[in-house]
N, C-alpha and C. Protein backbone atom coordinates (compact mmCIF):
# COMPACT_ATOMS: atom_id res chain seq x y z
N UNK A 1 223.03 163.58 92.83
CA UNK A 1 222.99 164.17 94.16
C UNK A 1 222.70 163.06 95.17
N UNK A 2 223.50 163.26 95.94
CA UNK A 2 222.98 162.18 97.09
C UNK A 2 221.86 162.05 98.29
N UNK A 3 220.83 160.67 98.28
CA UNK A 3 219.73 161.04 98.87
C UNK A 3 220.41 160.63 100.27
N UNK A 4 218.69 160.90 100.96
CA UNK A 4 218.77 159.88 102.40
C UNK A 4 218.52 158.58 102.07
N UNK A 5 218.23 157.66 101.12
CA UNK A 5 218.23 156.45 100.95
C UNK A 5 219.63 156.27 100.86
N UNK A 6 220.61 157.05 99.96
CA UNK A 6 222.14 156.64 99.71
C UNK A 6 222.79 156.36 100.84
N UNK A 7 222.72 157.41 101.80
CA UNK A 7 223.28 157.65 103.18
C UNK A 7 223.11 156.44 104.34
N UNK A 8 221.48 156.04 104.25
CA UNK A 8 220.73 155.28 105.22
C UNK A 8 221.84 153.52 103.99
N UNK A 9 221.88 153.71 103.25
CA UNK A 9 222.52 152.70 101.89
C UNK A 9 223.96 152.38 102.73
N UNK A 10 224.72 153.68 103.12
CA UNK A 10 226.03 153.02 102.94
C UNK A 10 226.09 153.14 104.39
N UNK A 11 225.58 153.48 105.11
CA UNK A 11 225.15 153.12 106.93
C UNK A 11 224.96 151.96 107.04
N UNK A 12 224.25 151.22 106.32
CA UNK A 12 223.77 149.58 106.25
C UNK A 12 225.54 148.95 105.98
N UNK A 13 226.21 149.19 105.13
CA UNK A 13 227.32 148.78 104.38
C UNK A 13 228.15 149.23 105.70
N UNK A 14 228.48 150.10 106.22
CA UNK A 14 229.50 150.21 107.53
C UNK A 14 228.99 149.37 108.69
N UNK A 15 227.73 149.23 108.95
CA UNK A 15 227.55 148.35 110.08
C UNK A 15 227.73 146.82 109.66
N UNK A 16 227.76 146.61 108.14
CA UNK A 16 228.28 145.05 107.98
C UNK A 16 229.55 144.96 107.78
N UNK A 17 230.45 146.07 107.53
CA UNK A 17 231.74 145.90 107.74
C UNK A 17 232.57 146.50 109.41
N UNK A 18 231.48 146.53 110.05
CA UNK A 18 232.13 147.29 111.34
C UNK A 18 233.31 145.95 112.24
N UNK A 19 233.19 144.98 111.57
CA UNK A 19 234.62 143.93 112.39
C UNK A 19 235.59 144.15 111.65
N UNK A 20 235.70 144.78 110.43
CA UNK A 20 236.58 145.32 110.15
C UNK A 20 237.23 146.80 110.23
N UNK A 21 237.60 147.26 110.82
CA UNK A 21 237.95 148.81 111.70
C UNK A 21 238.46 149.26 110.58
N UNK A 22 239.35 148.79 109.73
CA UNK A 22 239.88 149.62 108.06
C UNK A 22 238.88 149.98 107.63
N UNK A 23 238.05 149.05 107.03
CA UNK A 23 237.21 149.10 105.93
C UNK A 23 235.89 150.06 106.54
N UNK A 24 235.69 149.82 107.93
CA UNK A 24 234.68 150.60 108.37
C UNK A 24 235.37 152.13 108.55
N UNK A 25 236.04 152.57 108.77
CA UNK A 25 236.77 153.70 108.89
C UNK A 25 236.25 154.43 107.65
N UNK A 26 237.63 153.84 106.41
CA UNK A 26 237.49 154.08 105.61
C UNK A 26 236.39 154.74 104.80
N UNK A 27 235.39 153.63 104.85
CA UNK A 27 233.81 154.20 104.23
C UNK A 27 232.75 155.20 105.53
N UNK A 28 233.53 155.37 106.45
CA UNK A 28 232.75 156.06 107.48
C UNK A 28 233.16 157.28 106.77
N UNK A 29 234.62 157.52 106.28
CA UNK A 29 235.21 158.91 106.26
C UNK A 29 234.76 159.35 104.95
N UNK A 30 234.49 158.15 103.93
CA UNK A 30 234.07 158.52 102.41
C UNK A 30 232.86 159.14 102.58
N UNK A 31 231.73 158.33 103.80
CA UNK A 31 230.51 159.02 103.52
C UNK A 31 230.14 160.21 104.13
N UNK A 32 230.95 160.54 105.13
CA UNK A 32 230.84 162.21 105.78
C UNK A 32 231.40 163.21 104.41
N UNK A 33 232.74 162.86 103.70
CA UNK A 33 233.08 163.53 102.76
C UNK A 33 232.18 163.56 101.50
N UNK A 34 231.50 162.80 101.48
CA UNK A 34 230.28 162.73 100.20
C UNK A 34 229.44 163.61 100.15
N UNK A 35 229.00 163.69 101.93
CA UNK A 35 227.90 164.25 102.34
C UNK A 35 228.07 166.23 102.23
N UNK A 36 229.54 166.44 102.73
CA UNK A 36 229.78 167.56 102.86
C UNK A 36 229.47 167.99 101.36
N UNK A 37 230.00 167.12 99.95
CA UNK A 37 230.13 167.47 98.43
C UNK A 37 228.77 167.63 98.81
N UNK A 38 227.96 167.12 98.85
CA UNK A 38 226.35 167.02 98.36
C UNK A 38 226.06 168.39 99.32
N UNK A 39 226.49 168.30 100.28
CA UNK A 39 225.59 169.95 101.12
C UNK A 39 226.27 171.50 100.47
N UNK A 40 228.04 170.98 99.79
CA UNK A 40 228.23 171.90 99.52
C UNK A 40 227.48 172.67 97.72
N UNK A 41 227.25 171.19 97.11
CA UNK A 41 226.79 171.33 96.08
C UNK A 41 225.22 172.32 95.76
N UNK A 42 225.06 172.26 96.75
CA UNK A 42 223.78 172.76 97.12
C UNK A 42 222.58 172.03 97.30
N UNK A 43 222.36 170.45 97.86
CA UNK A 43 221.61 169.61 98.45
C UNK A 43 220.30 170.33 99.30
N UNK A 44 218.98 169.86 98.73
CA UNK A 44 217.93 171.31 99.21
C UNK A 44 217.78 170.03 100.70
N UNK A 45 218.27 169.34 101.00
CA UNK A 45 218.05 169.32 102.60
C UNK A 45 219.04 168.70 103.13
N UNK A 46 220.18 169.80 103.80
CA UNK A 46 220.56 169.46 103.96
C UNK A 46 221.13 169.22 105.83
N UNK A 47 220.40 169.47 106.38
CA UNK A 47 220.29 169.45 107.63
C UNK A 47 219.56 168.04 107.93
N UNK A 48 219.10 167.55 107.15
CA UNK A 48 218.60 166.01 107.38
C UNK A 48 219.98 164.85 106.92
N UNK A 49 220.42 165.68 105.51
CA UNK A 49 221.97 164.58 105.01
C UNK A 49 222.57 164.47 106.24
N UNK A 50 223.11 165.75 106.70
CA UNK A 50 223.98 165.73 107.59
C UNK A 50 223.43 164.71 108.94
N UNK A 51 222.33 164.73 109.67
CA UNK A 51 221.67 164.27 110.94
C UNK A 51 221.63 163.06 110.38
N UNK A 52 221.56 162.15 109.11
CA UNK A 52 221.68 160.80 109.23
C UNK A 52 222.81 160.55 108.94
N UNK A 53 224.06 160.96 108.51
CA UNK A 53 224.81 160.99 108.47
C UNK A 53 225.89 160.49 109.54
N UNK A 54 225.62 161.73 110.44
CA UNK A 54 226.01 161.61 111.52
C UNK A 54 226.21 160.19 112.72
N UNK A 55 224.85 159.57 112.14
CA UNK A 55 224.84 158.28 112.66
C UNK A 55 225.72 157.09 112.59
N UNK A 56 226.78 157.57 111.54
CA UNK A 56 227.55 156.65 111.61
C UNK A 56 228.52 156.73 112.89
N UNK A 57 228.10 157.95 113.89
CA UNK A 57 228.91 158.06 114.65
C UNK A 57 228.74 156.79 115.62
N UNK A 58 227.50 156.89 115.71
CA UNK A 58 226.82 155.56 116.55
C UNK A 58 227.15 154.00 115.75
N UNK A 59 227.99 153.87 115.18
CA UNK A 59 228.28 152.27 114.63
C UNK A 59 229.63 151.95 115.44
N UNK A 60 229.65 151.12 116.27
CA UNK A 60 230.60 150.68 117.21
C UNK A 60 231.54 149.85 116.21
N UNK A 61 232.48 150.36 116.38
CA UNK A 61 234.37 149.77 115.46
C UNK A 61 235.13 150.76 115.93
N UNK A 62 236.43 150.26 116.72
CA UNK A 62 237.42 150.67 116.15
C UNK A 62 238.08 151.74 115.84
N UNK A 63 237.79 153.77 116.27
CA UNK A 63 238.27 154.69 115.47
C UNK A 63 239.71 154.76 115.79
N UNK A 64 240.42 155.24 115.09
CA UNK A 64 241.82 155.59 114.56
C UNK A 64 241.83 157.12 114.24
N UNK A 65 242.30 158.00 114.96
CA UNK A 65 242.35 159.54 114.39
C UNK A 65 244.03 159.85 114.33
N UNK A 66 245.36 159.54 114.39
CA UNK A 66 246.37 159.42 114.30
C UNK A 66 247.18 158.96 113.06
């Protein structure tokens, strides 16, 4: 199951790849989709996964929605 260390884990990993706009994308979109498995799995907090989560919104690169 995935913690808030995993999350706060691959937040660290997108802000060292954020000069790269692929690679940061990429793992931005893996870790929202991780997060949803883990809340849908039944994650007992999951209103905190999601709120750090979210923070990757705040990592400046690059989005592509097209």
């Amino acid at each position: 199951m995935m913690t808030l260390r995993d999350v706060g884990t691959r937040l660290n990993h997108i802000e060292a790849v954020a000069r790269h706009p692929a690679a940061a994308h990429e793992a931005s979109d893996e870790l929202l989709a991780e997060v949803l498995i883990a809340i849908a799995a039944g994650a007992t907090n999951p209103a905190e996964l999601a709120a750090e989560a979210l923070q990757v919104l705040d990592i400046d690169f690059p989005r592509s929605f097209g």
